[in-house]
C-alpha atoms as a PDB file:
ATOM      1  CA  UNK A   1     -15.479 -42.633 -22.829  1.00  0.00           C
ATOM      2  CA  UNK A   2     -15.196 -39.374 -24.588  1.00  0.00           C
ATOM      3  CA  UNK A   3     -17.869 -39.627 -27.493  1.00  0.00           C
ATOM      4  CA  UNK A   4     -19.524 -36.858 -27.289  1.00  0.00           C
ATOM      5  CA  UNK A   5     -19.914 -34.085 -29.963  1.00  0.00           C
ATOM      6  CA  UNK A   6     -19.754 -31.176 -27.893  1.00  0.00           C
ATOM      7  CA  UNK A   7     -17.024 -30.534 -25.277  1.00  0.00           C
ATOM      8  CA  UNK A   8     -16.574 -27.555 -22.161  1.00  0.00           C
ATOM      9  CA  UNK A   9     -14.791 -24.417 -22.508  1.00  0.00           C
ATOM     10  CA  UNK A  10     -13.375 -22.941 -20.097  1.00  0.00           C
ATOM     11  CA  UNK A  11     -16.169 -20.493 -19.544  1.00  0.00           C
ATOM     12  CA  UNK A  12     -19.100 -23.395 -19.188  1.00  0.00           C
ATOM     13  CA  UNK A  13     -19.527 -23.010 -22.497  1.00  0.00           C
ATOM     14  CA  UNK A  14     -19.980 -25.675 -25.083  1.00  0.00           C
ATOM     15  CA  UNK A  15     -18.446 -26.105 -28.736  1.00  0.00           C
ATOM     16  CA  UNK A  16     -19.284 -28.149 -31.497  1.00  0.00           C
ATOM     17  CA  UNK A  17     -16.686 -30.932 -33.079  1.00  0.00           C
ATOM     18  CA  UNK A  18     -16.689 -29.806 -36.635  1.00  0.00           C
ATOM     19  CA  UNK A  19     -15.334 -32.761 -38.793  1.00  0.00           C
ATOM     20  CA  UNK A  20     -14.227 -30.295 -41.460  1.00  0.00           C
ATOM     21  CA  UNK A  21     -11.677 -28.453 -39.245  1.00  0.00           C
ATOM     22  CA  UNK A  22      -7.757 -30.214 -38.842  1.00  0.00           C
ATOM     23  CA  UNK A  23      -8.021 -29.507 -35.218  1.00  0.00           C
ATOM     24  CA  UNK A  24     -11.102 -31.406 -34.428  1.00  0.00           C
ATOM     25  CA  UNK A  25     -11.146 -31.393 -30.693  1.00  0.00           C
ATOM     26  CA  UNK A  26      -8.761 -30.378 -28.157  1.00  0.00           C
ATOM     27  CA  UNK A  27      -9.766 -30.548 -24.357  1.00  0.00           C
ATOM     28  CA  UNK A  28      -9.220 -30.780 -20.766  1.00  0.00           C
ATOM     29  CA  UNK A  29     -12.402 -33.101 -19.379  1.00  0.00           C
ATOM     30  CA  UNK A  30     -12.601 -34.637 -15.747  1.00  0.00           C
ATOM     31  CA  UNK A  31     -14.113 -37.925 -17.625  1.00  0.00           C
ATOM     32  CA  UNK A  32     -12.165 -40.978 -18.748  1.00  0.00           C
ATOM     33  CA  UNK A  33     -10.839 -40.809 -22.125  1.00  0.00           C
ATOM     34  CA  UNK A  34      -9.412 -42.996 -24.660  1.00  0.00           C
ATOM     35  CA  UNK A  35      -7.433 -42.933 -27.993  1.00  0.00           C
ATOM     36  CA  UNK A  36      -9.279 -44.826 -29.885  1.00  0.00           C
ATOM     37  CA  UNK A  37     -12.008 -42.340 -29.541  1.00  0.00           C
ATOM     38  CA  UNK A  38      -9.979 -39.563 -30.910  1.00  0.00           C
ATOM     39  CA  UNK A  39      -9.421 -41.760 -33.529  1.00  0.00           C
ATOM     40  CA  UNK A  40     -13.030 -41.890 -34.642  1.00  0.00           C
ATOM     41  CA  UNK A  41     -12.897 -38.326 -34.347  1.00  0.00           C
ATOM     42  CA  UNK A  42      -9.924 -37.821 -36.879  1.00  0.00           C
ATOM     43  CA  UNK A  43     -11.031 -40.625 -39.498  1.00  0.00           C
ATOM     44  CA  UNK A  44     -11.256 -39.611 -43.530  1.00  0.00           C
ATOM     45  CA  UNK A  45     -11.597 -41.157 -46.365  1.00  0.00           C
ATOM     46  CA  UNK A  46      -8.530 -39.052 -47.222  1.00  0.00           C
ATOM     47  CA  UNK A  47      -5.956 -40.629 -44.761  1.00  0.00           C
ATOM     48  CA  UNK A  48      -3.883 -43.010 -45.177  1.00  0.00           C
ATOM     49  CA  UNK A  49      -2.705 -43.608 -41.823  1.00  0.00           C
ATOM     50  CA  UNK A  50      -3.894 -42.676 -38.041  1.00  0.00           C
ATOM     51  CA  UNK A  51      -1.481 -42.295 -35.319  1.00  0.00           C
ATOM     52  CA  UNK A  52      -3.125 -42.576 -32.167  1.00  0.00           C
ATOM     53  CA  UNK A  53      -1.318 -41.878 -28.416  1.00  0.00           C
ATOM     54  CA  UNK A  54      -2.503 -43.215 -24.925  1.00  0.00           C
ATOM     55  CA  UNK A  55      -0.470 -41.820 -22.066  1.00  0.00           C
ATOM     56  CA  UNK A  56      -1.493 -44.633 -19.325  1.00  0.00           C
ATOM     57  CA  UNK A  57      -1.382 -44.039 -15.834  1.00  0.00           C
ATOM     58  CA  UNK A  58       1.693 -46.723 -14.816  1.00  0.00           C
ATOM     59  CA  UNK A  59       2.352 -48.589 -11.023  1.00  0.00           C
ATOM     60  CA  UNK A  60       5.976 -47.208 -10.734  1.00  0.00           C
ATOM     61  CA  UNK A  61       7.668 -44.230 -11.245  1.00  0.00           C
ATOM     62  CA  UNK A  62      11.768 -44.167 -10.344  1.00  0.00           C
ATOM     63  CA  UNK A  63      11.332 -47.952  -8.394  1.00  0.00           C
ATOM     64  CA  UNK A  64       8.709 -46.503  -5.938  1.00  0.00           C
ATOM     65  CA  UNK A  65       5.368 -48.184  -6.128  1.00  0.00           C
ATOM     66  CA  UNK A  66       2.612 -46.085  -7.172  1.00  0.00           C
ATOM     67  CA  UNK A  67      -1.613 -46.198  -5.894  1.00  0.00           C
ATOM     68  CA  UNK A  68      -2.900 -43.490  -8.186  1.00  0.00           C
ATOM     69  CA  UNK A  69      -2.573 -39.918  -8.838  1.00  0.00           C
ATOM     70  CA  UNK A  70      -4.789 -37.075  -9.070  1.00  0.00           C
ATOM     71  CA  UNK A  71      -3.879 -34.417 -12.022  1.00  0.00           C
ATOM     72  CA  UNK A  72      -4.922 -30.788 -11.399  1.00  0.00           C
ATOM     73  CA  UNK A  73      -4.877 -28.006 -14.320  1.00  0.00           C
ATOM     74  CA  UNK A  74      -4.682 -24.232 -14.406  1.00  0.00           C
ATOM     75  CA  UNK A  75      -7.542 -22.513 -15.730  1.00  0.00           C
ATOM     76  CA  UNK A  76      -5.733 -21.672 -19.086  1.00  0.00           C
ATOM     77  CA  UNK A  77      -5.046 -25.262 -19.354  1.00  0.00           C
ATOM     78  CA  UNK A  78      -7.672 -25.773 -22.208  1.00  0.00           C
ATOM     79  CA  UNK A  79      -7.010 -23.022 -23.712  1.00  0.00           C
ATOM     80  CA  UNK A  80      -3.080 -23.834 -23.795  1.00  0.00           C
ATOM     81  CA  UNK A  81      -4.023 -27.176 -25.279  1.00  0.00           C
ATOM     82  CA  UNK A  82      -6.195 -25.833 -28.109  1.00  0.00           C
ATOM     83  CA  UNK A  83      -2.895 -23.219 -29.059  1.00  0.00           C
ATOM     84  CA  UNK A  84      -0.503 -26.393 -28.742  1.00  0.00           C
ATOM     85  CA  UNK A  85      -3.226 -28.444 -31.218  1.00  0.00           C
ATOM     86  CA  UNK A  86      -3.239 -25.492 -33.573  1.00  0.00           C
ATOM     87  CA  UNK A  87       0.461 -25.023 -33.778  1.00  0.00           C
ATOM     88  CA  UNK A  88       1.122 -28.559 -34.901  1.00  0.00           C
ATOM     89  CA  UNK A  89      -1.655 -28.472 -37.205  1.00  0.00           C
ATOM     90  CA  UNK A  90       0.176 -25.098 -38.825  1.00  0.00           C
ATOM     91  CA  UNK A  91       3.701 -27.172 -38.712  1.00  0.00           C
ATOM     92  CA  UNK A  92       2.512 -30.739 -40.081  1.00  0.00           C
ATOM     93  CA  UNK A  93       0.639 -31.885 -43.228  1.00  0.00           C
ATOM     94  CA  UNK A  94      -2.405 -33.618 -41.423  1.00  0.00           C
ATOM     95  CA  UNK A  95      -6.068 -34.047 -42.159  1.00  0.00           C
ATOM     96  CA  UNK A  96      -7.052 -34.089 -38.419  1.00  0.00           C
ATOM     97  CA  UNK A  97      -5.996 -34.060 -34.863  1.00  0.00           C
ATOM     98  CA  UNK A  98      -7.493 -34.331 -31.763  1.00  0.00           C
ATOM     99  CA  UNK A  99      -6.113 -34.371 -28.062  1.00  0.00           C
ATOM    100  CA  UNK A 100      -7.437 -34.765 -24.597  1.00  0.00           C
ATOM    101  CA  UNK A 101      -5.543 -34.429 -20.932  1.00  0.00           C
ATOM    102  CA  UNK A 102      -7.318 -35.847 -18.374  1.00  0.00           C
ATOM    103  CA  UNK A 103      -7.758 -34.315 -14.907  1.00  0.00           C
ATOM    104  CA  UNK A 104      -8.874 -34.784 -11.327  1.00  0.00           C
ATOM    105  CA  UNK A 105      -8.662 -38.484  -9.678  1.00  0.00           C
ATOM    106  CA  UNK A 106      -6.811 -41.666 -12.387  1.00  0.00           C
ATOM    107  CA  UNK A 107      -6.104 -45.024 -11.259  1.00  0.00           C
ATOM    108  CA  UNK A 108      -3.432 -47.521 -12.354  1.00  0.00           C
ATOM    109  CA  UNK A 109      -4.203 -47.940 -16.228  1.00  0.00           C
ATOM    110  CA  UNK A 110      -6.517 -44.905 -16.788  1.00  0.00           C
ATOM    111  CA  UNK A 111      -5.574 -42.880 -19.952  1.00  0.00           C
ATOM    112  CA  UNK A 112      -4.330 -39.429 -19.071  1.00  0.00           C
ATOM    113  CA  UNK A 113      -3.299 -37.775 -22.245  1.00  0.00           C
ATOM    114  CA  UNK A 114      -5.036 -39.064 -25.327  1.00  0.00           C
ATOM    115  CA  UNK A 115      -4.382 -38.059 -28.760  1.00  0.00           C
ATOM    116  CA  UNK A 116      -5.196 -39.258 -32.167  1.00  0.00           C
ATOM    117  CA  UNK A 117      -3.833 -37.653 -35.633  1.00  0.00           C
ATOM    118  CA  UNK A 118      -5.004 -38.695 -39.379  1.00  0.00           C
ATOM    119  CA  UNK A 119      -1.928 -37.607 -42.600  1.00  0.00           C
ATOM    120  CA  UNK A 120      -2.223 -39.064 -45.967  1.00  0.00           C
ATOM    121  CA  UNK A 121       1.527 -40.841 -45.018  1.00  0.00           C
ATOM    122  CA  UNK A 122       2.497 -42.298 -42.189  1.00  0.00           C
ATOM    123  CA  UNK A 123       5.658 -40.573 -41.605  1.00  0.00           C
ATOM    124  CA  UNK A 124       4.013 -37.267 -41.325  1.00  0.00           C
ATOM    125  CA  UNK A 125       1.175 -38.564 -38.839  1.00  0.00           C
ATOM    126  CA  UNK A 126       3.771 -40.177 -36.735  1.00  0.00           C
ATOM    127  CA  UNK A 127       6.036 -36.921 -36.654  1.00  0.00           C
ATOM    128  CA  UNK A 128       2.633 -34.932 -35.841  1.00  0.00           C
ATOM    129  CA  UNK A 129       1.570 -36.892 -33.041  1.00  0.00           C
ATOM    130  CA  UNK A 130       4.959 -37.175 -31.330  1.00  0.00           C
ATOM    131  CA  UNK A 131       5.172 -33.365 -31.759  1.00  0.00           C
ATOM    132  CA  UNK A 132       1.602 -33.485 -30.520  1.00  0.00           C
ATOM    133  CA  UNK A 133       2.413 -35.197 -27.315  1.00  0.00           C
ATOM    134  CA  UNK A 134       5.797 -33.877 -26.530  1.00  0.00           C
ATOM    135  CA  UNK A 135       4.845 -30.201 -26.681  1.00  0.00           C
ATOM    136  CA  UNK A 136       1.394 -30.564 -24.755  1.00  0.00           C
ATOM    137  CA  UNK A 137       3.934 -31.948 -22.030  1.00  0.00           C
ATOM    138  CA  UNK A 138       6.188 -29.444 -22.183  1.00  0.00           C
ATOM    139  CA  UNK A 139       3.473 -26.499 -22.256  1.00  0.00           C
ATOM    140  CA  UNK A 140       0.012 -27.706 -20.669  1.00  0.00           C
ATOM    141  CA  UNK A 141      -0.356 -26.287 -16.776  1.00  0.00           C
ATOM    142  CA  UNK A 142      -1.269 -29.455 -15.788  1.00  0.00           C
ATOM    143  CA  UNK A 143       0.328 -30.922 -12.297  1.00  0.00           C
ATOM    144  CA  UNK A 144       0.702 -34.632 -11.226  1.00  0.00           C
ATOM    145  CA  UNK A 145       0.228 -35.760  -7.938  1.00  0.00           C
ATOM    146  CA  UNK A 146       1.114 -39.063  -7.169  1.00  0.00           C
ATOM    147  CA  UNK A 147       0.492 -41.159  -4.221  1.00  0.00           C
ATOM    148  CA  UNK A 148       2.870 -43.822  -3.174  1.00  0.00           C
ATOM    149  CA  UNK A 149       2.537 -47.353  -1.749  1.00  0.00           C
ATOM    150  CA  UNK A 150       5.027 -46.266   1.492  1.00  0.00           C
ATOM    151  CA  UNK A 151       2.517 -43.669   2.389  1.00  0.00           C
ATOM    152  CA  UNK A 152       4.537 -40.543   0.702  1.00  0.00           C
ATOM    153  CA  UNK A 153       3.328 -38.256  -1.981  1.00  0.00           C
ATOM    154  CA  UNK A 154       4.462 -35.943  -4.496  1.00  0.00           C
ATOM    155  CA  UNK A 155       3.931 -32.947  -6.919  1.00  0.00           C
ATOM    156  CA  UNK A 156       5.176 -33.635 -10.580  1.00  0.00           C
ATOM    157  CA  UNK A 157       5.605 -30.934 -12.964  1.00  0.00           C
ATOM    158  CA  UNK A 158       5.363 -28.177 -10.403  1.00  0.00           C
ATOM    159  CA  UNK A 159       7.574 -24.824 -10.588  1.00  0.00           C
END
């Protein structure tokens, strides 16, 4: 599980989680992750409501039958998440956020894309974390490959 207080850059270096920041941790890991994590990482007394996100890795995509997939990620990929985290923090009135993609090999049920986010009102953390979500999916260089019961494979999310 994704506990830790540190996390990897890019570079091999390592950053600190600092509670007192909005974007509290935003990552691309090769370890499992969860939500409710993140959630510890975005808690204050302040809040009123946490939003948290688990992207699950499902058995069936378009009636095929899936094994498991593998999820590879450009080098900028961390980097692109950390500018996706910041720009919803700019556009939303949250206390925290914090959001993980997995990559390398998932199972059925193993959390891919993890987020958490901590507003004062609901509304606003809900609108934050589906913002959250929707544009880390729309800009992280992250590719899918699934593996299919019948033997076949193929690329998701490749251009």
């Amino acid at each position: 599980m994704l506990t830790r207080s540190e996390s990897a850059q890019p570079d091999g270096g390592t950053f600190a989680v600092q509670p007192g920041q909005v974007v509290r941790l935003a990552d691309v890991v090769g370890e499992p992750i969860s939500a409710a994590a993140l959630a510890g990482l975005v808690t204050d007394t302040t809040a009123g409501a946490t939003v948290t996100f688990s992207g699950d890795v499902r058995d069936h995509d378009h009636g095929r039958v899936v094994q498991r997939l593998e999820y590879e990620a450009h080098p900028s990929a961390a980097q692109v998440l950390a500018d996706v985290a910041a720009d919803v923090a700019a556009r939303y009135d949250v206390i925290a956020l914090a959001v993980v993609h997995r990559v390398g090999p998932l199972a059925i049920g193993d959390c891919a894309l993890a987020a958490a986010v901590s507003a004062a009102h609901r509304g606003e953390a809900f609108a934050a974390c589906t913002a959250l979500v929707d544009e880390v999916k729309a800009r992280i260089p992250v590719w899918k490959h699934q593996y299919f019961d019948d033997g076949t494979d193929e690329w998701v999310n490749c251009a």
